[in-house]
N, C-alpha and C. Protein backbone atom coordinates (compact mmCIF):
# COMPACT_ATOMS: atom_id res chain seq x y z
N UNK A 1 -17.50 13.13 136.12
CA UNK A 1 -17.49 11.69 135.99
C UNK A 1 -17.73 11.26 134.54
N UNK A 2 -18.77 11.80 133.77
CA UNK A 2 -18.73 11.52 132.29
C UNK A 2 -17.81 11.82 131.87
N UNK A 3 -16.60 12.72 131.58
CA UNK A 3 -15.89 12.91 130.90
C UNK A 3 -14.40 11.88 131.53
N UNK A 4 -14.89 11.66 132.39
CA UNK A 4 -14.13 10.12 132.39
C UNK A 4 -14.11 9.19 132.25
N UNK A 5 -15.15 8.78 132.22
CA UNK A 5 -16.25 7.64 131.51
C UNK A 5 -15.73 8.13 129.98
N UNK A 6 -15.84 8.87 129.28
CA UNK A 6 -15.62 8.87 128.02
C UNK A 6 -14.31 8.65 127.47
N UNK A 7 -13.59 9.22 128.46
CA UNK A 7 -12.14 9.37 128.13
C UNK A 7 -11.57 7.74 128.36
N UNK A 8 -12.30 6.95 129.38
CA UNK A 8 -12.09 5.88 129.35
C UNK A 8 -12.12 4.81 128.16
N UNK A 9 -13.59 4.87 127.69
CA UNK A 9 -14.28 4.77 126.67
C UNK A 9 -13.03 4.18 125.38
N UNK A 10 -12.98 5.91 125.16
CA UNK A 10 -11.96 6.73 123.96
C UNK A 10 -10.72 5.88 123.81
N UNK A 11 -10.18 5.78 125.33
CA UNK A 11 -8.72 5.10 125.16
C UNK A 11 -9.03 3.72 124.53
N UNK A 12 -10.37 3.05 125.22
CA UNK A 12 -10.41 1.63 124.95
C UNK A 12 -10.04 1.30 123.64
N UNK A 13 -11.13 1.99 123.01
CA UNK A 13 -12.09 1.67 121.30
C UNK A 13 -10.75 2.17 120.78
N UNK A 14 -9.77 2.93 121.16
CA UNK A 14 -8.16 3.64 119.92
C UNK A 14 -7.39 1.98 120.79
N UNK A 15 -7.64 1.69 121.60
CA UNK A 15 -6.41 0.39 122.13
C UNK A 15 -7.44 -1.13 121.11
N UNK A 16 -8.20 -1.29 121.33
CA UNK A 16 -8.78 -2.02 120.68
C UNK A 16 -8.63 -1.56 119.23
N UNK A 17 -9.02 -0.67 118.40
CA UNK A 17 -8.64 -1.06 117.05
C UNK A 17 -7.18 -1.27 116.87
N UNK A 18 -6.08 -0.39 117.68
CA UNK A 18 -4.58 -0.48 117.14
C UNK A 18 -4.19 -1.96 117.62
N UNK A 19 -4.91 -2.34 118.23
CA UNK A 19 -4.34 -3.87 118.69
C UNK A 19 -4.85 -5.09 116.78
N UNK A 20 -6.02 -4.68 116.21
CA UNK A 20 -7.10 -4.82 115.84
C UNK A 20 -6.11 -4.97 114.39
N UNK A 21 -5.53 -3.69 113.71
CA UNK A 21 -4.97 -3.19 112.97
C UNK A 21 -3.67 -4.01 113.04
N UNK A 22 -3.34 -4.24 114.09
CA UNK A 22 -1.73 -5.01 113.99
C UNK A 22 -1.99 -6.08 113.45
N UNK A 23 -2.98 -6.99 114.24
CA UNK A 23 -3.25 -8.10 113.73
C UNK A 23 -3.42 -8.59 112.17
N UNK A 24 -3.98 -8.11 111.47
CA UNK A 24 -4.21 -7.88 110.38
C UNK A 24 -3.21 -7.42 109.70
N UNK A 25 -1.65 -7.34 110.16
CA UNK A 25 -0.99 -7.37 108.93
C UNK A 25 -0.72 -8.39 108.33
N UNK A 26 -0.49 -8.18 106.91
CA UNK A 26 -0.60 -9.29 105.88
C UNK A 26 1.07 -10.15 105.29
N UNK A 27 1.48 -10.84 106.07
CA UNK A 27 3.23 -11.81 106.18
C UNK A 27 3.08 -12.47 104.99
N UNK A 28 1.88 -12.02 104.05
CA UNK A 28 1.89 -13.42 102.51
C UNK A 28 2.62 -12.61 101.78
N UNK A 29 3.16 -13.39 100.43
CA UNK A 29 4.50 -12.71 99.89
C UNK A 29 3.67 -11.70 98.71
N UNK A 30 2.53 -11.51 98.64
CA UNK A 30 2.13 -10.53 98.37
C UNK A 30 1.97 -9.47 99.23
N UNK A 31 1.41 -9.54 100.38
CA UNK A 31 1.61 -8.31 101.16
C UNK A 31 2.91 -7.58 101.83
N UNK A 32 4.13 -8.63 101.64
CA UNK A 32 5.40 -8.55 101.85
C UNK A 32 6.01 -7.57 100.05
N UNK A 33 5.36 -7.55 98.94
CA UNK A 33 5.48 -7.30 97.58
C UNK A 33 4.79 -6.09 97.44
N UNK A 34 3.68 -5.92 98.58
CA UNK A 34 2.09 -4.66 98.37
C UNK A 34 3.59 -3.67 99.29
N UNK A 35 3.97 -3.64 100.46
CA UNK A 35 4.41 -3.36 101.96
C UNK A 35 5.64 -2.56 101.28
N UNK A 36 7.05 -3.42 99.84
CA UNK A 36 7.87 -2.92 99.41
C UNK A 36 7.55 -2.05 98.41
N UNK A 37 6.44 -2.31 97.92
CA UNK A 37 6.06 -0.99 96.51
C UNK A 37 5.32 -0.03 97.15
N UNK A 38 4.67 -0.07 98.57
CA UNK A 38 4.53 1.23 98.96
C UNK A 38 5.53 1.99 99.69
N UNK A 39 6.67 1.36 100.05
CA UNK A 39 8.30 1.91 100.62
C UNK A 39 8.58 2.81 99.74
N UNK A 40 8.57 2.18 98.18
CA UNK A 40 9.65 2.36 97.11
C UNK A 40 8.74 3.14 96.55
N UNK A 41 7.44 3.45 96.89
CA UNK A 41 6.71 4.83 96.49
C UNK A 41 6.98 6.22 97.18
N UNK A 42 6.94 5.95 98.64
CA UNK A 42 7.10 6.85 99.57
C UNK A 42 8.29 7.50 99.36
N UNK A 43 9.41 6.62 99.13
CA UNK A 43 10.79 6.97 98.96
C UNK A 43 10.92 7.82 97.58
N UNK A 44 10.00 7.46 96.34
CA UNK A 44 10.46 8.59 95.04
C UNK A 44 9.27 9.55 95.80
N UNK A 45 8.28 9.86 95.97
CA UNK A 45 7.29 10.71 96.66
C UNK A 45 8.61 11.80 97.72
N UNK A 46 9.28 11.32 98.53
CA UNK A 46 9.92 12.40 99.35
C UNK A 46 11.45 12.95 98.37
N UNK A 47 11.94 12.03 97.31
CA UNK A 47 12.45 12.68 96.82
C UNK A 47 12.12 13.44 95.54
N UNK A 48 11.37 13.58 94.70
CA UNK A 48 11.00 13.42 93.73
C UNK A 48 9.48 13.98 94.06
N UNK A 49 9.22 14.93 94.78
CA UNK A 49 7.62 15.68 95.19
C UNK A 49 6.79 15.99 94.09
N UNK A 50 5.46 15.87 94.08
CA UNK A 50 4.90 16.15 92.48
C UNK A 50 5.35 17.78 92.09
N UNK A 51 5.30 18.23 91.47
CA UNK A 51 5.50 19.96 90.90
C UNK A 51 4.03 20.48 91.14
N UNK A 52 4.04 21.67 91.41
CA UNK A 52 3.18 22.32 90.98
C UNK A 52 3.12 23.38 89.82
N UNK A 53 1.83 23.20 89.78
CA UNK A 53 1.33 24.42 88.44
C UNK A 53 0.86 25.24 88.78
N UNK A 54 1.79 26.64 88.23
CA UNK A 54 0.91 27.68 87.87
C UNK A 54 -0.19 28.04 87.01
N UNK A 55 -0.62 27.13 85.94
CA UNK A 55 -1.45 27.09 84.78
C UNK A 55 -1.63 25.48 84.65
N UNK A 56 -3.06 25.45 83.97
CA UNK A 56 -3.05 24.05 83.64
C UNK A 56 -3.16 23.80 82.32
N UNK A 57 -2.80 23.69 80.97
CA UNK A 57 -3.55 23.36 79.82
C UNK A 57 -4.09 22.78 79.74
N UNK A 58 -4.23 21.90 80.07
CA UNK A 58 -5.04 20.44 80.67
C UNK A 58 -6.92 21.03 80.21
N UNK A 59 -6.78 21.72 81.67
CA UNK A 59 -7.96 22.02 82.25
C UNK A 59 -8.77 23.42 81.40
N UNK A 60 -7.61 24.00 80.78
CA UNK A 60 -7.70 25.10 79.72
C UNK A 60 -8.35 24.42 78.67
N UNK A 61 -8.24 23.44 78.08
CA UNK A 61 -8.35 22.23 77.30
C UNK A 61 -9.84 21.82 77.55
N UNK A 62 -10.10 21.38 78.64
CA UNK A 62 -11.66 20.97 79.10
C UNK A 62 -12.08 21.68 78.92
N UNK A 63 -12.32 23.13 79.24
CA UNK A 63 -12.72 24.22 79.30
C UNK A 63 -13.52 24.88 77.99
N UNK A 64 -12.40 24.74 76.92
CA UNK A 64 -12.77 25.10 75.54
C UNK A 64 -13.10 24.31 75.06
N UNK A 65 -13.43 22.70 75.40
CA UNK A 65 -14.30 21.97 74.88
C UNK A 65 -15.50 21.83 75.36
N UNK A 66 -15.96 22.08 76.67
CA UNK A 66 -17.29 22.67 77.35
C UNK A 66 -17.58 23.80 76.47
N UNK A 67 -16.79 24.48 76.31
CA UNK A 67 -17.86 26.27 75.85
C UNK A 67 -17.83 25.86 74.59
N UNK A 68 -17.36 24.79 73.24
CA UNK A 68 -17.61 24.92 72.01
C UNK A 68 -18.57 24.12 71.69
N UNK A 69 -18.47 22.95 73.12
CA UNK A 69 -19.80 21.77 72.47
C UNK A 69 -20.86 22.33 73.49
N UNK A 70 -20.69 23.16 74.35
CA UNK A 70 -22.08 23.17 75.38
C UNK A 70 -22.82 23.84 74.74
N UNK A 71 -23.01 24.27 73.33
CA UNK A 71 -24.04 25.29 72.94
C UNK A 71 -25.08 24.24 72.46
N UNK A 72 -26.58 24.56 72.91
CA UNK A 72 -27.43 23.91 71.78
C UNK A 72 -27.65 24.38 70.47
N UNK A 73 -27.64 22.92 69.72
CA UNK A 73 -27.75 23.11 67.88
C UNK A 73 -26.51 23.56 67.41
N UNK A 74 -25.35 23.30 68.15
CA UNK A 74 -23.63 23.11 67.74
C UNK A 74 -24.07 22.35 66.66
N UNK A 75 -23.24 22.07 65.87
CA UNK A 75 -23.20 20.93 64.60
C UNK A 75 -22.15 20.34 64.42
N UNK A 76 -21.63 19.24 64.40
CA UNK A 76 -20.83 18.44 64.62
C UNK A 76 -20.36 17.93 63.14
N UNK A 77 -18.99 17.83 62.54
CA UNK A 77 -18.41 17.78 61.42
C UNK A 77 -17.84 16.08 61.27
N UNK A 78 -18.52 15.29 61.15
CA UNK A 78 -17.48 13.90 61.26
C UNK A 78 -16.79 13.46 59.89
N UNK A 79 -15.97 13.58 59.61
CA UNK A 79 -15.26 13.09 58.77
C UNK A 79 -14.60 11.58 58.84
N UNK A 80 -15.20 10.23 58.19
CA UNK A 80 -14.61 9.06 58.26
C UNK A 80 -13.61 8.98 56.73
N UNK A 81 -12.54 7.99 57.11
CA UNK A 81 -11.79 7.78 56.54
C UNK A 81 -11.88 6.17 56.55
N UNK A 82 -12.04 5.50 55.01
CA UNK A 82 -12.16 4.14 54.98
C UNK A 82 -10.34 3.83 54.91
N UNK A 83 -10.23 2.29 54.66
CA UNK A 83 -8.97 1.64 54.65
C UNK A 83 -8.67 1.89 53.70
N UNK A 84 -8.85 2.62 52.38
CA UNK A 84 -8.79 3.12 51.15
C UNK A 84 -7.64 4.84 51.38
N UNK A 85 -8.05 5.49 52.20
CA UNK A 85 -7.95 6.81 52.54
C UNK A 85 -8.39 7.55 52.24
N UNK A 86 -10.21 6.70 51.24
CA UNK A 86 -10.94 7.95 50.93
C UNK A 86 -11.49 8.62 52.36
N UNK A 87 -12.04 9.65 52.15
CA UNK A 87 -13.06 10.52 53.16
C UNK A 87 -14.78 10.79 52.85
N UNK A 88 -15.12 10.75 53.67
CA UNK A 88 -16.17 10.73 53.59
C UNK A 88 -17.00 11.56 54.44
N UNK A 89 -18.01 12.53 54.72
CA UNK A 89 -18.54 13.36 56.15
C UNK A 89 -19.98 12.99 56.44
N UNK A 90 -20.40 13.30 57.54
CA UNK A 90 -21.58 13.55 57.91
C UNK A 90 -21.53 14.86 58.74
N UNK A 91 -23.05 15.56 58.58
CA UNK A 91 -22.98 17.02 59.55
C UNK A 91 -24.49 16.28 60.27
N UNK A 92 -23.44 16.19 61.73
CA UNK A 92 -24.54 16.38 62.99
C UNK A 92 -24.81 17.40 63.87
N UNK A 93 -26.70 17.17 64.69
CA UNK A 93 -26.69 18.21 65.57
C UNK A 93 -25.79 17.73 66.92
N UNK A 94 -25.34 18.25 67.41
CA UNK A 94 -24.57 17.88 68.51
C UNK A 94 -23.21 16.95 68.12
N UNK A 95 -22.37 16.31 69.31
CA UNK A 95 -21.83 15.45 69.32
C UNK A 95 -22.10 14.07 69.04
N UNK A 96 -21.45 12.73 67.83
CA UNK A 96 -21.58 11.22 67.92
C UNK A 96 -21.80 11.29 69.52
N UNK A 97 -22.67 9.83 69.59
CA UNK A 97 -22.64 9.60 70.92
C UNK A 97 -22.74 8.01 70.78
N UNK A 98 -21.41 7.66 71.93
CA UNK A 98 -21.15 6.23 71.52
C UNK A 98 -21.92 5.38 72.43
N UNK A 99 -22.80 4.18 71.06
CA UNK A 99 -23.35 3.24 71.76
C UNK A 99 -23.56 2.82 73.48
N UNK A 100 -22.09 2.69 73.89
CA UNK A 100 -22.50 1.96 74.92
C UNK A 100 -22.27 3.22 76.16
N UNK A 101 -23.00 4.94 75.78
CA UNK A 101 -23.05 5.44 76.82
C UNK A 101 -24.73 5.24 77.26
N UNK A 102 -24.43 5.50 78.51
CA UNK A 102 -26.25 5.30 78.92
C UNK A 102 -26.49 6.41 80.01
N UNK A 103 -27.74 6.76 80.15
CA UNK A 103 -28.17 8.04 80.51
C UNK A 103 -28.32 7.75 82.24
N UNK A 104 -28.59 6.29 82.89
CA UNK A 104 -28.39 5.60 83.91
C UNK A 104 -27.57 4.67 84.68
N UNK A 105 -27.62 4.06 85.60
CA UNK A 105 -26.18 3.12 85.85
C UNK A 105 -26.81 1.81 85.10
N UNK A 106 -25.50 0.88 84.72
CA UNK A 106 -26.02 0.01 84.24
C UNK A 106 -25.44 -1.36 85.00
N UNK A 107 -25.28 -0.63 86.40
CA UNK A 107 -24.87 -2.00 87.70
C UNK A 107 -25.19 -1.35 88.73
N UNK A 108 -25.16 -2.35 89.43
CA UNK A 108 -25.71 -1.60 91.20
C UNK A 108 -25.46 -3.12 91.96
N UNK A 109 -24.98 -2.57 92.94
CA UNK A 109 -23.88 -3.66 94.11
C UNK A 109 -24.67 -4.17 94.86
N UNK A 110 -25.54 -5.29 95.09
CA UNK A 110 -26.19 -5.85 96.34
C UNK A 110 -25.43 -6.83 97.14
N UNK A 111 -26.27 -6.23 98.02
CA UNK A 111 -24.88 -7.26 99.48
C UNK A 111 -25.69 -7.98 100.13
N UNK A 112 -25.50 -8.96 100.50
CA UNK A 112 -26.09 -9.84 101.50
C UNK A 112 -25.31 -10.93 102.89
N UNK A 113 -25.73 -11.34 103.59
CA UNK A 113 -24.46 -12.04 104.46
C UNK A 113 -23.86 -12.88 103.72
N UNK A 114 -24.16 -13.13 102.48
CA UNK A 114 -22.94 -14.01 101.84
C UNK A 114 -22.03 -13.15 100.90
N UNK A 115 -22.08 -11.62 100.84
CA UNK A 115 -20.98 -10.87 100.30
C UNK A 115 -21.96 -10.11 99.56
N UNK A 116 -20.89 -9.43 98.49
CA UNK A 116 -21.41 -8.56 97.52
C UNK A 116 -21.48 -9.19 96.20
N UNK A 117 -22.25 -8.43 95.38
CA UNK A 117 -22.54 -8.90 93.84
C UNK A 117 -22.87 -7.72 93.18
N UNK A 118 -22.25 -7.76 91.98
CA UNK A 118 -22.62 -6.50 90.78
C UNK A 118 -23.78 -7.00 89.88
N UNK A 119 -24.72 -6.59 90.18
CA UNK A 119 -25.97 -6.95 89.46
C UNK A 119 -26.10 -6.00 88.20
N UNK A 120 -26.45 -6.44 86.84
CA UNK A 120 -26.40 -5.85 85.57
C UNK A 120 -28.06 -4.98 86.10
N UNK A 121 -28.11 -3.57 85.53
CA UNK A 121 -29.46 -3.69 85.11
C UNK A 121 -30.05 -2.94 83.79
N UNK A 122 -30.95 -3.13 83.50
CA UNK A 122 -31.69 -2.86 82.27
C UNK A 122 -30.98 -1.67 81.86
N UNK A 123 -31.72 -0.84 80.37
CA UNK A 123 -30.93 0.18 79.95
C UNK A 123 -32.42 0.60 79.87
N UNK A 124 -32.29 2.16 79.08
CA UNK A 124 -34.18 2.91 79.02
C UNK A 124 -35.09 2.10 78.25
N UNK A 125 -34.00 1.34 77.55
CA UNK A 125 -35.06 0.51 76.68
C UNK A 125 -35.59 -0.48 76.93
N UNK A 126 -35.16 -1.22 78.60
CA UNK A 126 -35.58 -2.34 78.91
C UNK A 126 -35.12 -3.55 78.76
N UNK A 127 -33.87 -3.25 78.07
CA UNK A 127 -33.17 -4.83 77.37
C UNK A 127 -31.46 -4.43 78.45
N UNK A 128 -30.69 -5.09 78.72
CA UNK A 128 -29.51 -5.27 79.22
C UNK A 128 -28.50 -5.45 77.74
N UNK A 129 -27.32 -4.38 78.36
CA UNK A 129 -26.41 -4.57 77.34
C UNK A 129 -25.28 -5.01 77.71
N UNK A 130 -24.71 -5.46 77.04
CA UNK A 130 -23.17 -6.47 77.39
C UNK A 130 -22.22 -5.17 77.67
N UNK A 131 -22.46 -4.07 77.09
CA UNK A 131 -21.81 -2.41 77.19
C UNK A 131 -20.23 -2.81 76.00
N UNK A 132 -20.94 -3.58 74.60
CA UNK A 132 -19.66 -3.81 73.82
C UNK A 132 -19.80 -3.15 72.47
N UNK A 133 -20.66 -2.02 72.51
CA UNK A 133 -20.68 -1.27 70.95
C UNK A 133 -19.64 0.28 71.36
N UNK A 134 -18.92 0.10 72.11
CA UNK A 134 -18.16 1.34 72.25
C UNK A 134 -17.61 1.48 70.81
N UNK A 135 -17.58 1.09 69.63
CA UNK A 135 -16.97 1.59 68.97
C UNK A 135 -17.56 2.23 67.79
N UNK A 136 -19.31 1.93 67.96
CA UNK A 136 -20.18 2.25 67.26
C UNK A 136 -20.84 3.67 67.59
N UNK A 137 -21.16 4.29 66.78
CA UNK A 137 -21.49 6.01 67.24
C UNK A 137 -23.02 6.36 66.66
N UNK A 138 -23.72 7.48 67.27
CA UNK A 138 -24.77 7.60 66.62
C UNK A 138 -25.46 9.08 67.06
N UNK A 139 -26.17 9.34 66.02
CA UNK A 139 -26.87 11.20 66.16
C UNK A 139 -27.34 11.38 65.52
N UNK A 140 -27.72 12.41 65.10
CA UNK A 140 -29.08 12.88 63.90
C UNK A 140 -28.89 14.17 62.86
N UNK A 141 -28.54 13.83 61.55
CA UNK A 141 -28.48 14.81 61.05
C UNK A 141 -29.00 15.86 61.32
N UNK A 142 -28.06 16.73 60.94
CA UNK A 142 -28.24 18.40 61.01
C UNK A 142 -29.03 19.12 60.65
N UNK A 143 -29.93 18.94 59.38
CA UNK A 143 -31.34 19.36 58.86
C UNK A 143 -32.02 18.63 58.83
N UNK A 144 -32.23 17.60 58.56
CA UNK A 144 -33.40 16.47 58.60
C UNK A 144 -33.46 15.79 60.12
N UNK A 145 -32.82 15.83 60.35
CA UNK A 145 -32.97 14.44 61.70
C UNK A 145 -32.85 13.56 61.47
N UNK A 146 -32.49 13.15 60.11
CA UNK A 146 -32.74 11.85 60.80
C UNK A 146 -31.26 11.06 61.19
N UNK A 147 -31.78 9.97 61.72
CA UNK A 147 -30.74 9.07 62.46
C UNK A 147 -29.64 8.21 61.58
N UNK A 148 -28.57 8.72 61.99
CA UNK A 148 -26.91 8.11 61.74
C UNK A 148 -26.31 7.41 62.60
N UNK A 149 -25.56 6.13 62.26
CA UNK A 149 -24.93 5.45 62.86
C UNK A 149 -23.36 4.69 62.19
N UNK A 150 -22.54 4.75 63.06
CA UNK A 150 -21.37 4.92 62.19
C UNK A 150 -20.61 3.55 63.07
N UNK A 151 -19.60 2.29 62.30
CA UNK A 151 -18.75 2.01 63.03
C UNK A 151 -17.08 2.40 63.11
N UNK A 152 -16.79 2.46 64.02
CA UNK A 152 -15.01 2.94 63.75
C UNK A 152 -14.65 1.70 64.44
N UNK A 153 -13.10 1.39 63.64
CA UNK A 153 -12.07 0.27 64.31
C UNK A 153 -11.49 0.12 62.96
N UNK A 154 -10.73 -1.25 62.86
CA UNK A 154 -9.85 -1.86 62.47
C UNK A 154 -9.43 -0.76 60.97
N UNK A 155 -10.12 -0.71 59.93
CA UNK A 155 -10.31 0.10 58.95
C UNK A 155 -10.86 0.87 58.69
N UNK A 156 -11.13 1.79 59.74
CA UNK A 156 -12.02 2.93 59.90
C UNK A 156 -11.40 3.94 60.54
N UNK A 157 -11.77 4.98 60.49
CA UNK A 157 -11.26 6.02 61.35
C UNK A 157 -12.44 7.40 61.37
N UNK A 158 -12.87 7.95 63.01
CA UNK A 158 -13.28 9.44 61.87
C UNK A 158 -12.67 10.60 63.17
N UNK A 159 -12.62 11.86 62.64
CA UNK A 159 -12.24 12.45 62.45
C UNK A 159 -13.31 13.86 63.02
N UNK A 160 -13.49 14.68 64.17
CA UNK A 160 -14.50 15.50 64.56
C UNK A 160 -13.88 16.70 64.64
N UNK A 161 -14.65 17.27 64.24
CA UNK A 161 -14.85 18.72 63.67
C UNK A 161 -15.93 20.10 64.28
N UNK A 162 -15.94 21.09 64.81
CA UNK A 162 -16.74 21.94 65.01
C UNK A 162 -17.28 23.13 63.86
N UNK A 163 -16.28 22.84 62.81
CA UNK A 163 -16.19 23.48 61.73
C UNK A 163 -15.66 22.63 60.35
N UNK A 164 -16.84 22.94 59.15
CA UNK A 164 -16.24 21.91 57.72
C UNK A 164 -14.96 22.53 57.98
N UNK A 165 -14.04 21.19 57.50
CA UNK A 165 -12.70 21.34 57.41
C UNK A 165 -12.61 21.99 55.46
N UNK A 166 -10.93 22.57 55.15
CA UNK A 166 -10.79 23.02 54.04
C UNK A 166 -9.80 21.65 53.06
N UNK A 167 -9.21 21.59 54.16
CA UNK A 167 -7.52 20.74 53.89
C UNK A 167 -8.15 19.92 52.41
N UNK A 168 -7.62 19.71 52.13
CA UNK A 168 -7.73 18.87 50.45
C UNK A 168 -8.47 17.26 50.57
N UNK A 169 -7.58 16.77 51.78
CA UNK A 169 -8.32 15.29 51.70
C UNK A 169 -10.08 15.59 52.33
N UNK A 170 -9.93 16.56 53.16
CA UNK A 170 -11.54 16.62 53.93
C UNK A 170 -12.39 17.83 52.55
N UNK A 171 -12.14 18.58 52.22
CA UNK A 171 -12.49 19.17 51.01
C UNK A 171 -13.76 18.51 50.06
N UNK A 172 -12.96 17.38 49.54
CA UNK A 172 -13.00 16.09 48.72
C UNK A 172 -14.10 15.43 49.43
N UNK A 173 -14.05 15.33 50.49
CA UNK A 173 -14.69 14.46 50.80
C UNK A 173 -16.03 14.18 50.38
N UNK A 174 -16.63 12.47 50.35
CA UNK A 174 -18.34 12.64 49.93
C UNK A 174 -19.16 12.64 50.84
N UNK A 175 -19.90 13.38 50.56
CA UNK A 175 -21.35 13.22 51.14
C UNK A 175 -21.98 11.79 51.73
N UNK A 176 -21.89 11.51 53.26
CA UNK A 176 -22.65 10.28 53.46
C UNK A 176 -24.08 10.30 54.19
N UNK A 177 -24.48 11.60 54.59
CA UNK A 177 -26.15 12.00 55.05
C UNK A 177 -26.88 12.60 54.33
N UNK A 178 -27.91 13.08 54.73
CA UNK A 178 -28.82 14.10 54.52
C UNK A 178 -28.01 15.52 53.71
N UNK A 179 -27.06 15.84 54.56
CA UNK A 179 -27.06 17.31 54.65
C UNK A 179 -25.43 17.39 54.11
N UNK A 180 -25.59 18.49 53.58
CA UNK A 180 -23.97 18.69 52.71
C UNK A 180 -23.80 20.32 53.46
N UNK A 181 -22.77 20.52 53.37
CA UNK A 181 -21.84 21.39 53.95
C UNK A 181 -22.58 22.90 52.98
N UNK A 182 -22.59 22.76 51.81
CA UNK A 182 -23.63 23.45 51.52
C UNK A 182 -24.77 23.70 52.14
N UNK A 183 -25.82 22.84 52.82
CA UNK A 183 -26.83 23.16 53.22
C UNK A 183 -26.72 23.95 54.48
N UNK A 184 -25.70 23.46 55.10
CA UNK A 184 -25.71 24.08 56.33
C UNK A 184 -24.97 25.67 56.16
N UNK A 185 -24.40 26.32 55.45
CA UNK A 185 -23.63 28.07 54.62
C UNK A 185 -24.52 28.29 54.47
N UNK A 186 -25.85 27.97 54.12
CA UNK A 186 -27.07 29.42 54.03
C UNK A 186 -27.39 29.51 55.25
C-alpha cells in the first residue's frame, strides 16, 4: 500500500510541476527573442560540436605560472614604462597585488519577504571600498620591505618579470626602489 501511496504521490508532484512549468512560459517578445537564440544555439551546437583536446596549453600555461610564482621569496621584476618610453623597475618579494583584491567577500546577499539585496561589507581594515583602484598595485621591496605602490593606465604601462630582463630598453632601465638588480646577484 505505501508504495502506492508514493507512486501516487510521485505522479502528482511530476503532473503538478509540468502543468506548473507550462504555465510559465514567457509569450513577451523577449522571451519569444531568449526561445530563438536558444534554437539558433542548439542548431550550431548539433552541427558544429565543441572539439576536443588532446592537450591543453591553456592549462599547461596555469600550471607554469603556479610552480614559478608558488615559491616563497620568488622576486618579482616590474618594469614600468612612462608615456615617454622611458623604463623604469622595481624588484619585489612576491607578486604586485592589485588594490582592489581582498582577502574576504566584499558583498553578501540578504533576502527578506521583500526580495534580495547585495549588501557591501567592510574590508580588514574596517572601511568599505567602492572596489575602483584595480589599476593601482602594491608589495614590498625585495631587501628592505619596504612598501611600493604603483599606478598603471592611460600613460603607463608595466611589464612583469620572474627574472631581470637583458633586452636594451629594460637593461637601461632606472632604479625606482630600494633594491637594484645588483643587490639582489649576490
Amino acid at each position: 500500500m505505501k508504495t502506492i501511496t508514493r507512486a501516487v504521490v510521485a505522479s502528482a508532484v511530476a503532473l503538478t510541476l509540468g502543468v506548473g512549468l507550462t504555465a510559465c512560459e514567457d509569450d513577451s517578445s523577449r522571451g519569444k527573442e531568449t526561445k530563438a537564440k536558444e534554437r539558433n544555439y542548439d542548431q550550431l551546437v548539433a552541427n558544429q560540436p565543441a572539439g576536443r583536446m588532446e592537450y591543453s596549453p591553456t592549462r599547461e600555461a596555469i600550471n607554469q605560472w603556479v610552480k614559478t610564482w608558488g615559491k616563497r621569496g620568488k622576486l618579482s621584476y616590474v618594469y614600468i614604462q612612462n608615456a615617454k618610453g622611458e623604463y623604469g623597475y622595481f624588484i619585489m618579494k612576491g607578486l604586485p597585488v592589485a588594490r582592489c583584491e581582498m582577502l574576504t567577500p566584499t558583498e553578501k546577499v540578504d533576502s527578506s519577504a521583500e526580495g534580495k539585496v547585495v549588501v557591501s561589507l567592510p574590508g580588514m581594515d574596517g572601511v568599505y571600498s567602492a572596489g575602483s583602484m584595480c589599476n593601482a598595485y602594491y608589495g614590498f621591496d625585495a631587501t628592505t620591505g619596504a612598501y611600493i605602490e604603483f599606478t598603471v593606465g592611460t600613460n603607463q604601462s608595466f611589464f612583469l618579470f620572474d627574472k631581470p630582463m637583458t633586452m636594451p630598453e629594460y637593461a637601461s632601465a632606472k632604479q625606482l626602489g630600494p633594491t637594484s638588480v645588483q643587490n639582489v646577484k649576490k
